[in-house]
PDB file of N, CA and C in Angstrom:
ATOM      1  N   UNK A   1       0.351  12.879  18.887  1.00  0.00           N
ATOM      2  CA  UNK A   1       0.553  12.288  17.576  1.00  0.00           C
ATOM      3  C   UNK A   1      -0.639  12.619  16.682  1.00  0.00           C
ATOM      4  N   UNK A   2      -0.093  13.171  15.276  1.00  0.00           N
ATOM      5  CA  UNK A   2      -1.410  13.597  14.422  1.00  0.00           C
ATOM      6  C   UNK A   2      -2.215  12.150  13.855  1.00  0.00           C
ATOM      7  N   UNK A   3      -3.315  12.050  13.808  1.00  0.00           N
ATOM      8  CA  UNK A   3      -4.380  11.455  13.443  1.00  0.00           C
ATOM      9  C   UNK A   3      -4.389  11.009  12.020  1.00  0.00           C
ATOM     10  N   UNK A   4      -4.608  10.243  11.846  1.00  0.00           N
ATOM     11  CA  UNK A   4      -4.139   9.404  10.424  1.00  0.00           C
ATOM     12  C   UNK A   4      -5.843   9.453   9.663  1.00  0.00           C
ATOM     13  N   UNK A   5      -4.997   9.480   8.400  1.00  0.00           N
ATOM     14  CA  UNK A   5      -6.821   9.090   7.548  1.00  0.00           C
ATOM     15  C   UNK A   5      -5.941   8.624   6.269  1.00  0.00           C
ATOM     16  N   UNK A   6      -7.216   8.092   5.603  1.00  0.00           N
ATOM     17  CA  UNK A   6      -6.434   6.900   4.668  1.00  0.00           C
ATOM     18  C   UNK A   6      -7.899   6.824   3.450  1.00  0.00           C
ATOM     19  N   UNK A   7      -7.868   6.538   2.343  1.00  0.00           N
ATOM     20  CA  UNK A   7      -8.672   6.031   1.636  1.00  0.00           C
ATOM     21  C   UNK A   7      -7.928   4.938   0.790  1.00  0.00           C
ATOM     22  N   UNK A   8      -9.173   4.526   0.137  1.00  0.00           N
ATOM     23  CA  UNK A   8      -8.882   3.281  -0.897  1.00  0.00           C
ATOM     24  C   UNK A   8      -9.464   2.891  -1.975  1.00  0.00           C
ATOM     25  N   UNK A   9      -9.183   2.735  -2.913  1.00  0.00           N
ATOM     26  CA  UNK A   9      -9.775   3.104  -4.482  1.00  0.00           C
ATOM     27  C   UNK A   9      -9.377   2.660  -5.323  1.00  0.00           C
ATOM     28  N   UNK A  10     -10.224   2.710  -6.622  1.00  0.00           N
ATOM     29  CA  UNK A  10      -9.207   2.164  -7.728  1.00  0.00           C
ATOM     30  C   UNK A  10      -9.541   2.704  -9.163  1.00  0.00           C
ATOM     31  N   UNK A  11      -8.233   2.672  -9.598  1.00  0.00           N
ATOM     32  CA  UNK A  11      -7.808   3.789 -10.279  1.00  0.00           C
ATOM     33  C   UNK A  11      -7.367   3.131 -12.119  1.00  0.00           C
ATOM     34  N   UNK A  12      -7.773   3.310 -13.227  1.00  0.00           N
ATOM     35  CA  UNK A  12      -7.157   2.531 -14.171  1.00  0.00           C
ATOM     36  C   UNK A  12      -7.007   0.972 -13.994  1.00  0.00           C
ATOM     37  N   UNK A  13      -7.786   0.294 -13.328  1.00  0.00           N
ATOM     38  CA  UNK A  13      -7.242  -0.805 -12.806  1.00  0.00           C
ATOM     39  C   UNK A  13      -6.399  -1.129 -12.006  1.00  0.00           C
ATOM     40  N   UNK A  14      -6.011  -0.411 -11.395  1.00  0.00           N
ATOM     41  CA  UNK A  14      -5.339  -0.359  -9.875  1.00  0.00           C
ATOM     42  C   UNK A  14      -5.903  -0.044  -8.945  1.00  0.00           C
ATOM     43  N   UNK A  15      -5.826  -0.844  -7.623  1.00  0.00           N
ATOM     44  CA  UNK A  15      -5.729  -0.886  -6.486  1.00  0.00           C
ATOM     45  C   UNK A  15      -4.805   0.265  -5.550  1.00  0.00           C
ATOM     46  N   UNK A  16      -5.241   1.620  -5.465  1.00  0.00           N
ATOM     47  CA  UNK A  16      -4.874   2.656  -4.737  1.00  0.00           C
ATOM     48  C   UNK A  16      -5.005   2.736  -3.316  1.00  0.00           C
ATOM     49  N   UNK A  17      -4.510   2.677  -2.456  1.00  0.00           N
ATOM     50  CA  UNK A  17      -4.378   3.056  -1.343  1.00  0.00           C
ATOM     51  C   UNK A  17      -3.667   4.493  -1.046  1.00  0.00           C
ATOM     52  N   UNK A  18      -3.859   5.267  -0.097  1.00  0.00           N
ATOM     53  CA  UNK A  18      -3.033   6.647   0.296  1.00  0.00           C
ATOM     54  C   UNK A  18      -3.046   6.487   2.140  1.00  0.00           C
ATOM     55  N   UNK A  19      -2.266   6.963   2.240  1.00  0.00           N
ATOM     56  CA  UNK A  19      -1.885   7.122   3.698  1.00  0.00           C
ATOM     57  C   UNK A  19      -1.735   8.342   4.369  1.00  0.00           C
ATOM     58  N   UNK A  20      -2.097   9.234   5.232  1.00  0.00           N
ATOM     59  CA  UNK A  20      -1.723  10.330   5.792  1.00  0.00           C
ATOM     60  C   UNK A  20      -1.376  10.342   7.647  1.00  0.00           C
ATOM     61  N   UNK A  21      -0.729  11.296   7.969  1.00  0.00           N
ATOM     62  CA  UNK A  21      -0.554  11.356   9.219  1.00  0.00           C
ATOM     63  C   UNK A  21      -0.330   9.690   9.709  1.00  0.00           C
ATOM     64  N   UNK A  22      -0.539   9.825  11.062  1.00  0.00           N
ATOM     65  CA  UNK A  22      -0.392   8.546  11.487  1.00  0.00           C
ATOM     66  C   UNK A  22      -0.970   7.349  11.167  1.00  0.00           C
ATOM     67  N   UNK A  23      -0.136   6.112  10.779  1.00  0.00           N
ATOM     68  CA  UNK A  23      -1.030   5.034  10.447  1.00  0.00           C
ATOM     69  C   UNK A  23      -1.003   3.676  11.876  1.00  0.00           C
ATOM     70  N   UNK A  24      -2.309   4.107  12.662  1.00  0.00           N
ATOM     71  CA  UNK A  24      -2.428   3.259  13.594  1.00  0.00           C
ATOM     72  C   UNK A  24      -2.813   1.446  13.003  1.00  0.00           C
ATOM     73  N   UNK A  25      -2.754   0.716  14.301  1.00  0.00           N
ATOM     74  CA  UNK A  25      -3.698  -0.879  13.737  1.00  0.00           C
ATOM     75  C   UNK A  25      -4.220  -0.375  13.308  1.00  0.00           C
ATOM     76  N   UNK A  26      -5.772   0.157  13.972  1.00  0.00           N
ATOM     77  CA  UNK A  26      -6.912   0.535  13.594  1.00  0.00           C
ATOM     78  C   UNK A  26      -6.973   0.764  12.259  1.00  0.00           C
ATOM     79  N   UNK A  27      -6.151   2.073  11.755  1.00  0.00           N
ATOM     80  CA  UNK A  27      -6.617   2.549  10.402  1.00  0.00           C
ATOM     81  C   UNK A  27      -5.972   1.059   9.428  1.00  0.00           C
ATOM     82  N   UNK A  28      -4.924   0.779   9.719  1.00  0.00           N
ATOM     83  CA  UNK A  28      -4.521  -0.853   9.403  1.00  0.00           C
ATOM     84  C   UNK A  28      -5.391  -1.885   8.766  1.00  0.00           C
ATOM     85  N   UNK A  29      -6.117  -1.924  10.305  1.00  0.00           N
ATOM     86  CA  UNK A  29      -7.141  -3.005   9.833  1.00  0.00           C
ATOM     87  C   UNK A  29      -8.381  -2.698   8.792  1.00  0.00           C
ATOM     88  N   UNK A  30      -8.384  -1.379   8.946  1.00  0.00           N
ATOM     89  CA  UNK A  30      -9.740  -0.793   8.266  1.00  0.00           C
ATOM     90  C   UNK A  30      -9.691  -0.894   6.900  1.00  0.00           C
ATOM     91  N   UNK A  31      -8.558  -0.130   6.525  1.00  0.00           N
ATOM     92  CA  UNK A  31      -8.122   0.029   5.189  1.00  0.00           C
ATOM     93  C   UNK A  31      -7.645  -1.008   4.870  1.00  0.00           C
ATOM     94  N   UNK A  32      -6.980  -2.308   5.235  1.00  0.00           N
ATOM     95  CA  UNK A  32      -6.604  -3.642   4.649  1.00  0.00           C
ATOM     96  C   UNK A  32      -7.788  -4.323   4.356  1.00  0.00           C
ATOM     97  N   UNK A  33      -9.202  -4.117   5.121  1.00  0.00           N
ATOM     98  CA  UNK A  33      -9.962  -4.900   4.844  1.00  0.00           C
ATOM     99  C   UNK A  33     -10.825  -4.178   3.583  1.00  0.00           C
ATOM    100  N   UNK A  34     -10.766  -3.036   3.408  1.00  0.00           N
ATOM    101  CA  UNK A  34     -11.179  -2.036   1.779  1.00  0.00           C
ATOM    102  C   UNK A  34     -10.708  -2.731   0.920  1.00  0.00           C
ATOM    103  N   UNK A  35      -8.976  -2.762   0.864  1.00  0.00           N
ATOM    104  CA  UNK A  35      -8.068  -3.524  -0.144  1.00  0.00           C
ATOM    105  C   UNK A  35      -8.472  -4.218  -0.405  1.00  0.00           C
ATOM    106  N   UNK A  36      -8.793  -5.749   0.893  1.00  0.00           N
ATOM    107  CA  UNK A  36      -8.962  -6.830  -0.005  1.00  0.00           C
ATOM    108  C   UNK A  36      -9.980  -7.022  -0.631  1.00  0.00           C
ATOM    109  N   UNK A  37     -11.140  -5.808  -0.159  1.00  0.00           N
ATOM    110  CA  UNK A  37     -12.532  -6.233  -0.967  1.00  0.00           C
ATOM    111  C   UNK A  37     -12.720  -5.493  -2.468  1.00  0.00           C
ATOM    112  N   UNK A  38     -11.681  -4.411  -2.853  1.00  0.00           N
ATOM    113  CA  UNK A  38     -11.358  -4.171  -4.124  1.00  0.00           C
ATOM    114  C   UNK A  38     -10.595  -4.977  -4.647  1.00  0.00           C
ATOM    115  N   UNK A  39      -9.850  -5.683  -4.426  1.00  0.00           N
ATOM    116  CA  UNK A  39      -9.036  -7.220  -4.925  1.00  0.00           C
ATOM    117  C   UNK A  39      -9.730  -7.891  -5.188  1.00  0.00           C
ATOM    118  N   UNK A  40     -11.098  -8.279  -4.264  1.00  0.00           N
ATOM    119  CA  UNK A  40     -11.972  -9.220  -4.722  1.00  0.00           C
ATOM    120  C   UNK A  40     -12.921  -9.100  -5.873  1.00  0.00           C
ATOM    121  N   UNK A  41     -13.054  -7.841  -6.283  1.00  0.00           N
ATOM    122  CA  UNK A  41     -13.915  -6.782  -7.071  1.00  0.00           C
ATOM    123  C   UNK A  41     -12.924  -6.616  -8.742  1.00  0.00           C
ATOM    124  N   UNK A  42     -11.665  -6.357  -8.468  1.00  0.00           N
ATOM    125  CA  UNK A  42     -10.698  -5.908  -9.666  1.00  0.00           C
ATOM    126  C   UNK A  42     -10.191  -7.815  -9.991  1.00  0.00           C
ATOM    127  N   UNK A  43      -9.647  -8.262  -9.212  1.00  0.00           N
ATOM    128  CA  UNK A  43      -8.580  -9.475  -9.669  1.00  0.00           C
ATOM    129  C   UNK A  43      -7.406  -9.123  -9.251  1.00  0.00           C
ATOM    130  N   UNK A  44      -6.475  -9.516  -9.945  1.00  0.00           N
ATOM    131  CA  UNK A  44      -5.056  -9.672 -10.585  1.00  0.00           C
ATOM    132  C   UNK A  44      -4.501  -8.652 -10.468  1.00  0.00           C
ATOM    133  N   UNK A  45      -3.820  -7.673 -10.174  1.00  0.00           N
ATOM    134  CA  UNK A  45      -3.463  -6.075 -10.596  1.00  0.00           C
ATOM    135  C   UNK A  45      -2.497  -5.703  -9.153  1.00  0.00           C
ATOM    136  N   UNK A  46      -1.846  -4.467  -9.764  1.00  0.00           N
ATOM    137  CA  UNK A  46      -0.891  -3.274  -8.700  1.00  0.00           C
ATOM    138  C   UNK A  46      -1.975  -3.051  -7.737  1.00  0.00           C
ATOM    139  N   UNK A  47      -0.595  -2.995  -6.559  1.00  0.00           N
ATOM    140  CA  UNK A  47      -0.926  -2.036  -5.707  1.00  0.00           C
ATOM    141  C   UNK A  47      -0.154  -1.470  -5.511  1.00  0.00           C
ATOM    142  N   UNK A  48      -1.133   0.236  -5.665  1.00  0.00           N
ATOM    143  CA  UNK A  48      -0.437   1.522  -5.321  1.00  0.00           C
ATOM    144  C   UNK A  48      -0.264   2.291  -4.217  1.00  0.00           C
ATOM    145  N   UNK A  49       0.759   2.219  -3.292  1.00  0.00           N
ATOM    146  CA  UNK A  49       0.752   2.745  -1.712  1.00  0.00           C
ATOM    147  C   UNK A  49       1.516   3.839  -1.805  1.00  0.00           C
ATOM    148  N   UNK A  50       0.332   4.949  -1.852  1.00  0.00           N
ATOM    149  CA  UNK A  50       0.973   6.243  -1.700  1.00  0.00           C
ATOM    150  C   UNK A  50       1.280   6.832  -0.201  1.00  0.00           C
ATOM    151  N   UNK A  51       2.260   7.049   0.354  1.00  0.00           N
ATOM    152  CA  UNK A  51       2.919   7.720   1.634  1.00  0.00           C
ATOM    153  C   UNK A  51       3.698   8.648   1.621  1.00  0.00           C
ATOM    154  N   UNK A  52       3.082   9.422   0.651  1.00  0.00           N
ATOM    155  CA  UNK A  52       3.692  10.576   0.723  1.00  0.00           C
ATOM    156  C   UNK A  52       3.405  11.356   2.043  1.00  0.00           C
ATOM    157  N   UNK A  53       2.180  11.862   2.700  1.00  0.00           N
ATOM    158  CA  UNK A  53       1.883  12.031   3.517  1.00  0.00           C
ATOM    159  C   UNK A  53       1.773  11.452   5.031  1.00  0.00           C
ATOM    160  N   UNK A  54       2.759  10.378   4.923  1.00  0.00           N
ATOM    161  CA  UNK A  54       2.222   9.295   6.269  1.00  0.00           C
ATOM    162  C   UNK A  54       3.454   9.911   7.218  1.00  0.00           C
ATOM    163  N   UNK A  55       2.692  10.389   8.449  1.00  0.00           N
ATOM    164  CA  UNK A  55       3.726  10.412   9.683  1.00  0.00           C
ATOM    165  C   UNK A  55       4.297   9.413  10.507  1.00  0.00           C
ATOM    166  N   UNK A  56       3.614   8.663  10.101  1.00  0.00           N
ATOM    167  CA  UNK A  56       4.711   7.215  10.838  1.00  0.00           C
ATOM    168  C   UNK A  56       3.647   6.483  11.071  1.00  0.00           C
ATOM    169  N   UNK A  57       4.418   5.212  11.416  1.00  0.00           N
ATOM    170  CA  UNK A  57       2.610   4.622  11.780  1.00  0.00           C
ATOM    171  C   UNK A  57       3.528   2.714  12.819  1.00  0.00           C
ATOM    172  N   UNK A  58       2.323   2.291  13.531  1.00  0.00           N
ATOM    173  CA  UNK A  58       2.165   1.273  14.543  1.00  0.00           C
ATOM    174  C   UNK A  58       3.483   0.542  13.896  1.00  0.00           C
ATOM    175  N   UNK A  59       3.866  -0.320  14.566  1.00  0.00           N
ATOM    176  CA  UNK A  59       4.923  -1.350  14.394  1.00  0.00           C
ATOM    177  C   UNK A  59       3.319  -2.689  14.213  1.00  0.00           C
ATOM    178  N   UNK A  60       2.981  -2.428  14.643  1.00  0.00           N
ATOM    179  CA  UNK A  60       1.586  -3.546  14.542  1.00  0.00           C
ATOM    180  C   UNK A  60       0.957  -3.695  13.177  1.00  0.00           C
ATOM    181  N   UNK A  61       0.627  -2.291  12.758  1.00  0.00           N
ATOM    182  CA  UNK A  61       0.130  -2.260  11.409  1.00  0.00           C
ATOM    183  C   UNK A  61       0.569  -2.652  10.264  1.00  0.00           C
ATOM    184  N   UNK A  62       2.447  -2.539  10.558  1.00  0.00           N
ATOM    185  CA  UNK A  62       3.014  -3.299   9.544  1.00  0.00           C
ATOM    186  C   UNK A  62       2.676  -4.881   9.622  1.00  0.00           C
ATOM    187  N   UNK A  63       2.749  -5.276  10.893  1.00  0.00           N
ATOM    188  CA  UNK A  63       2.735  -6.823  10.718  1.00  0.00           C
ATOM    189  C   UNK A  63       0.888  -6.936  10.330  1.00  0.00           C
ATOM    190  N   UNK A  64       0.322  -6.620  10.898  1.00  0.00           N
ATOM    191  CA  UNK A  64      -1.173  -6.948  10.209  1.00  0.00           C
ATOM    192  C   UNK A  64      -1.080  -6.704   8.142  1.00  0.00           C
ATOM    193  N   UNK A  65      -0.410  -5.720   7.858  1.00  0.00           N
ATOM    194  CA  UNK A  65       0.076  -5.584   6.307  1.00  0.00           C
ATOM    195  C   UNK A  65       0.595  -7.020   5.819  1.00  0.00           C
ATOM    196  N   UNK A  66       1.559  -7.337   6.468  1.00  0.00           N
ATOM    197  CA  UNK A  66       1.886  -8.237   6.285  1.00  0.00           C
ATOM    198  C   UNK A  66       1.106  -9.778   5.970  1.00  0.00           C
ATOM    199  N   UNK A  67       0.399 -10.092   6.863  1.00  0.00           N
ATOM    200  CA  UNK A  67       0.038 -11.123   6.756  1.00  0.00           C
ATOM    201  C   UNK A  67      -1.169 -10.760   5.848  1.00  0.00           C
ATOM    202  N   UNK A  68      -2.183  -9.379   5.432  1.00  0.00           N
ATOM    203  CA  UNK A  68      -3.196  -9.039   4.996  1.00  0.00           C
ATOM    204  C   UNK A  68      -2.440  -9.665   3.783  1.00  0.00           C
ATOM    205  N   UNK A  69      -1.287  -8.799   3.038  1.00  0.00           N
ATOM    206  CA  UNK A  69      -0.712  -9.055   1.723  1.00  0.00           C
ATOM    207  C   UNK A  69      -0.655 -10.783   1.357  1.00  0.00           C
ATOM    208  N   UNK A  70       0.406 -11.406   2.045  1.00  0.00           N
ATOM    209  CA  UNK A  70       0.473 -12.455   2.192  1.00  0.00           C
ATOM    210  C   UNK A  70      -0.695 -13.590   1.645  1.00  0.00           C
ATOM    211  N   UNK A  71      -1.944 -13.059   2.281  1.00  0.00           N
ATOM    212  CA  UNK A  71      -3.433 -13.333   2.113  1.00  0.00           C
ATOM    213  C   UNK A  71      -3.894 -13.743   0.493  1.00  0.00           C
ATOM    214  N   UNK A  72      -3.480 -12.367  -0.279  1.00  0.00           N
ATOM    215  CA  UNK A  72      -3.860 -12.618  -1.172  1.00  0.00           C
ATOM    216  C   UNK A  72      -2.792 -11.785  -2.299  1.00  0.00           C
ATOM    217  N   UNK A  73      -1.462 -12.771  -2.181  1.00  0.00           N
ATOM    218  CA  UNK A  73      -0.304 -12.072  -3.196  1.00  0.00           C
ATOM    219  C   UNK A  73      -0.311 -12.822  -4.198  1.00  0.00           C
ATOM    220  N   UNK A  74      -1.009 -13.897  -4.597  1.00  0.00           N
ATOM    221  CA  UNK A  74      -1.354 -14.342  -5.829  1.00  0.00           C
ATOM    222  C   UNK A  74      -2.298 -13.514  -6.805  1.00  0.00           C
ATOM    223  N   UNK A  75      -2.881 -12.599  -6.097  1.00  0.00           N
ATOM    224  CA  UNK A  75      -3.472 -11.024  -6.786  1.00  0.00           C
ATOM    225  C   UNK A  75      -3.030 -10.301  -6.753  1.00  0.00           C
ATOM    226  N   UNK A  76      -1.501  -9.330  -6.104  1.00  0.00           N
ATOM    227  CA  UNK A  76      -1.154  -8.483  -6.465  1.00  0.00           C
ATOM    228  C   UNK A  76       0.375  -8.740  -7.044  1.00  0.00           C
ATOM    229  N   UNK A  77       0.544  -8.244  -8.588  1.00  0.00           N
ATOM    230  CA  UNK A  77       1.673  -8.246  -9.207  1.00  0.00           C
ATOM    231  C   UNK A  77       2.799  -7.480  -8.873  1.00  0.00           C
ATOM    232  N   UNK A  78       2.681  -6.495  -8.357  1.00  0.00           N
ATOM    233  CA  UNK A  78       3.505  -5.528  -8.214  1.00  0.00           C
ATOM    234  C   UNK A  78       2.872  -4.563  -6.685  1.00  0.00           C
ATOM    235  N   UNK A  79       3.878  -4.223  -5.556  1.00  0.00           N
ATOM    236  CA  UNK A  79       3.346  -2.876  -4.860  1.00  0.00           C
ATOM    237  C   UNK A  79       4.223  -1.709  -5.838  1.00  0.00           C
ATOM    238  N   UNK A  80       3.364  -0.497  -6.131  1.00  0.00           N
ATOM    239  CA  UNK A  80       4.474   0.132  -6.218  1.00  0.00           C
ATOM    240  C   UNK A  80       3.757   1.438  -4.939  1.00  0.00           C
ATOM    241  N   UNK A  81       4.968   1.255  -4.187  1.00  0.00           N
ATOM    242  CA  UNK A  81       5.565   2.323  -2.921  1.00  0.00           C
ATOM    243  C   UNK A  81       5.578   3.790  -3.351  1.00  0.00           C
ATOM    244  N   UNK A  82       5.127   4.961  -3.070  1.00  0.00           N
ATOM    245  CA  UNK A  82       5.038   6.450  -4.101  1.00  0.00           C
ATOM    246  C   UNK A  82       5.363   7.089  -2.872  1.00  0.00           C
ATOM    247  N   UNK A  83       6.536   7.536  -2.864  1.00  0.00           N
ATOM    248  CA  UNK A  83       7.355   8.772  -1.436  1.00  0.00           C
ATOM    249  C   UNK A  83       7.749   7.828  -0.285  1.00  0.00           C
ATOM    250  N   UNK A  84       6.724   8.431   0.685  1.00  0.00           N
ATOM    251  CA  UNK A  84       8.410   7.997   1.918  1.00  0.00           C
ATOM    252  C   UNK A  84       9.498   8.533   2.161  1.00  0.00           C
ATOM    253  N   UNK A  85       9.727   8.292   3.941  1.00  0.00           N
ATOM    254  CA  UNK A  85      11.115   8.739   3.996  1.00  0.00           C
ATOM    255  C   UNK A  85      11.598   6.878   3.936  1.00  0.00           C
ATOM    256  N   UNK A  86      12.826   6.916   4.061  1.00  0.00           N
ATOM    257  CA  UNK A  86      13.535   5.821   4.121  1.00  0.00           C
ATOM    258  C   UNK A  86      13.062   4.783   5.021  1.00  0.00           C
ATOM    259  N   UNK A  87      12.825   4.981   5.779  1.00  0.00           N
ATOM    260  CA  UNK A  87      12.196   4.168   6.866  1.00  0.00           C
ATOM    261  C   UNK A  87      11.365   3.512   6.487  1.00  0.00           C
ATOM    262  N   UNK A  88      10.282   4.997   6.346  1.00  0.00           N
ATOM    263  CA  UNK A  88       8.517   4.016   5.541  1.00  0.00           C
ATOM    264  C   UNK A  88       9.081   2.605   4.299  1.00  0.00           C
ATOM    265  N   UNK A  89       9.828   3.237   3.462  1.00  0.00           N
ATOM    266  CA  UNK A  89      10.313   2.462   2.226  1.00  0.00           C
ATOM    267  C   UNK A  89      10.489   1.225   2.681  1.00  0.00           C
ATOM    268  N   UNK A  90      11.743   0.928   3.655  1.00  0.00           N
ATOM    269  CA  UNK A  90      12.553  -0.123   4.198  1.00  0.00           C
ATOM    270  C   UNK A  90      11.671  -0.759   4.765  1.00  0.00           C
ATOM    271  N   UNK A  91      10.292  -0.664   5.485  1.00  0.00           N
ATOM    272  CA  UNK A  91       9.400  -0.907   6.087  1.00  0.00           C
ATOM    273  C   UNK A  91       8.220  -1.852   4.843  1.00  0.00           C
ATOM    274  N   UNK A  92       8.193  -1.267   4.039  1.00  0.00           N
ATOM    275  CA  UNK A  92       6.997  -1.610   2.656  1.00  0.00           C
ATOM    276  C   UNK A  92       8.100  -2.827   1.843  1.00  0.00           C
ATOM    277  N   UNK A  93       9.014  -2.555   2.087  1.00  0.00           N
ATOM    278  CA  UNK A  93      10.620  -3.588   1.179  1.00  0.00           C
ATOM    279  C   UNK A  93      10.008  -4.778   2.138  1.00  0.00           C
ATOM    280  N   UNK A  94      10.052  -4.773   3.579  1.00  0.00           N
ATOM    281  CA  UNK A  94       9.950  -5.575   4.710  1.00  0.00           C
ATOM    282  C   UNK A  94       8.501  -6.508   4.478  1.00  0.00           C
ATOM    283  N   UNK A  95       7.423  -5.787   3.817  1.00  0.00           N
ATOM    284  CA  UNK A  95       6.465  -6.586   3.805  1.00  0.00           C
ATOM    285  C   UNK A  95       6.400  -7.061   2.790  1.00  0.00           C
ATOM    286  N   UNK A  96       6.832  -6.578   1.135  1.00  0.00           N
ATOM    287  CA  UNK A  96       6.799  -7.281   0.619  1.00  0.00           C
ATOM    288  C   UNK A  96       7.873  -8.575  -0.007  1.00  0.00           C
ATOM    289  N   UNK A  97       8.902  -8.291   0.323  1.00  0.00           N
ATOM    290  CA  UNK A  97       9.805  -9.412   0.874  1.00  0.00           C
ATOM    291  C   UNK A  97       9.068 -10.442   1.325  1.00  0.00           C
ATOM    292  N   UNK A  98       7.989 -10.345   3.045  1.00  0.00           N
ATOM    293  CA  UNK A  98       7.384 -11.281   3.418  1.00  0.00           C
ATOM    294  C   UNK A  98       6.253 -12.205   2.503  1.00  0.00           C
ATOM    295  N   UNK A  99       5.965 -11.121   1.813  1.00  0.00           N
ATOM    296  CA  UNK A  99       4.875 -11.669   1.471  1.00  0.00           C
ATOM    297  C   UNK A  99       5.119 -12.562  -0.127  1.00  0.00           C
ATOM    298  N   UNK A 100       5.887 -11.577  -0.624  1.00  0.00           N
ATOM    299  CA  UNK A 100       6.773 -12.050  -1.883  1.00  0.00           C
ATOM    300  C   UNK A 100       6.555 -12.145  -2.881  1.00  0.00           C
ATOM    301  N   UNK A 101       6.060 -10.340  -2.903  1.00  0.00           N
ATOM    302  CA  UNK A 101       5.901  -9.508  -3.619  1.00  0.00           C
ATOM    303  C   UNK A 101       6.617  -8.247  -4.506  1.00  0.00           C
ATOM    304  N   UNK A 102       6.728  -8.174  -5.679  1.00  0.00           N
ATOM    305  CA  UNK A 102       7.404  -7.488  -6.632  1.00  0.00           C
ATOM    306  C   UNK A 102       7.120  -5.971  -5.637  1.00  0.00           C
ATOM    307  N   UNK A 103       8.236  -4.960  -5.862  1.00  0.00           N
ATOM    308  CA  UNK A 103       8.202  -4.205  -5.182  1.00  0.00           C
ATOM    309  C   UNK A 103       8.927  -2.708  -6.302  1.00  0.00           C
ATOM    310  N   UNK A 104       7.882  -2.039  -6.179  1.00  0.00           N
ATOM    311  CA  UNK A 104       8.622  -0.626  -7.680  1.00  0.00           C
ATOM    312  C   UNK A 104       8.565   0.353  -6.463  1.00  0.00           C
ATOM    313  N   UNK A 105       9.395   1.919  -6.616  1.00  0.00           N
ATOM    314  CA  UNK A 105       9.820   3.096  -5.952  1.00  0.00           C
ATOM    315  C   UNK A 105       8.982   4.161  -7.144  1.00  0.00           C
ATOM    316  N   UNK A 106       8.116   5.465  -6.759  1.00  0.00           N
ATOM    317  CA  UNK A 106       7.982   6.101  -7.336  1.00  0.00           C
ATOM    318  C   UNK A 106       8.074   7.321  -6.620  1.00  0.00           C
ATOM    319  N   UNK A 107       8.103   8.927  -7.064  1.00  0.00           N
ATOM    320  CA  UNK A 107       8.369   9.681  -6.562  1.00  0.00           C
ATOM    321  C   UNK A 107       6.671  10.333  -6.453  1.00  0.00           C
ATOM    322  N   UNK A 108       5.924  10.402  -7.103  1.00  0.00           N
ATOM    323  CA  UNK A 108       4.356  10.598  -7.502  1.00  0.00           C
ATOM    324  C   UNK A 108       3.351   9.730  -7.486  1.00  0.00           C
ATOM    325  N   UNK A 109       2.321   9.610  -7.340  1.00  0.00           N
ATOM    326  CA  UNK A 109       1.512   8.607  -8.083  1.00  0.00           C
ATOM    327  C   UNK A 109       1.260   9.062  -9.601  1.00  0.00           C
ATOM    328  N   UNK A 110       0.939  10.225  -9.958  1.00  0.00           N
ATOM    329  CA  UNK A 110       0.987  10.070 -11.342  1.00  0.00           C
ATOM    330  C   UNK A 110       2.400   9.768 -12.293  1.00  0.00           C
ATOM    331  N   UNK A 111       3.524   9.163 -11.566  1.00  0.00           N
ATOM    332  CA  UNK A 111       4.496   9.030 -12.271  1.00  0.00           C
ATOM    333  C   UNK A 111       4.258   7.374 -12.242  1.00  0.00           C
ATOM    334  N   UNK A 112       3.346   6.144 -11.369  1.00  0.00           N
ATOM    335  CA  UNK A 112       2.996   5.270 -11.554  1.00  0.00           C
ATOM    336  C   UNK A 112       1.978   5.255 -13.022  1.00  0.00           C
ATOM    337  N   UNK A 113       1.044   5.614 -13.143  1.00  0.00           N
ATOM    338  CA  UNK A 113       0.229   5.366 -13.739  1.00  0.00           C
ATOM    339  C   UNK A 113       0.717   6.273 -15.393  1.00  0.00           C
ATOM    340  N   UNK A 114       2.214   7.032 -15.535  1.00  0.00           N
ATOM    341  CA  UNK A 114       2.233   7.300 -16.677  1.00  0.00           C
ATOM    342  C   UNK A 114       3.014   6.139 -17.168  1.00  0.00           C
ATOM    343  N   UNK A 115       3.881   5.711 -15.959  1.00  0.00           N
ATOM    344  CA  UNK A 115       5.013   4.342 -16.490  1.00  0.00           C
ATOM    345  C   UNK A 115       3.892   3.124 -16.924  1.00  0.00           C
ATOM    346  N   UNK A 116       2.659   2.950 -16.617  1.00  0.00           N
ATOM    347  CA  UNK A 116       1.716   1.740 -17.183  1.00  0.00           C
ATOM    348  C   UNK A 116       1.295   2.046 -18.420  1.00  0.00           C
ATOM    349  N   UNK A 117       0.893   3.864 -18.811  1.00  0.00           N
ATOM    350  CA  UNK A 117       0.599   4.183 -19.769  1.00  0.00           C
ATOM    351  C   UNK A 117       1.487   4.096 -20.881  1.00  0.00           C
ATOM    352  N   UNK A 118       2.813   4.280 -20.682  1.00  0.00           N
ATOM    353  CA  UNK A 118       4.173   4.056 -21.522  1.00  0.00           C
ATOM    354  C   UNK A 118       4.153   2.938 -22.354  1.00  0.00           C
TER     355      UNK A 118
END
């Protein structure tokens, strides 16, 4: 299984995340705990989960997503989700459902950040 790498950033006032190759716990926990400390840093605002690149990732990592989001969804207004196959999607629908969170589909990330500019 290919090896996952991930960063986390922020962008226009958004909260960026990207995903590649495999997304284990590990990279899970790593990168959820980036998030929340740019949440703590920005406020209020999107998050942008780009997977365009993600080869699949833990059944674990989703549920650690889960409860990470959950944590602090009184700060995020919106995920918006950028690629995916169906799965990943139905999977990101799954957490933020849980968490109960507004949920947008994009095909790009720069097709997020022109729809804010609009």
């Amino acid at each position: 299984m290919e090896r996952g790498s991930w960063e986390a950033y922020v962008r226009d006032g958004k909260v960026v995340m990207v995903v590649r190759g495999y997304h284990s716990y590990e990279d899970a926990a790593a990168q959820s705990e980036r998030v929340l400390e740019l949440f703590e840093e920005v406020g209020m605002t999107e998050l942008v989960v780009d997977v365009v690149e993600i080869g699949g990732f833990a059944r674990e990592s989703r549920q650690l997503w889960q409860e990470s989001l959950k944590d602090i969804r009184r700060s995020v207004h919106t995920i918006s989700i950028v690629g995916g196959s169906p799965l990943v999607r139905m999977a990101g629908a799954a957490v933020c459902l849980y968490a109960g969170i507004k949920m947008r589909v994009f095909a790009s990330r720069e097709d997020v950040f022109a729809t804010s500019a609009a």
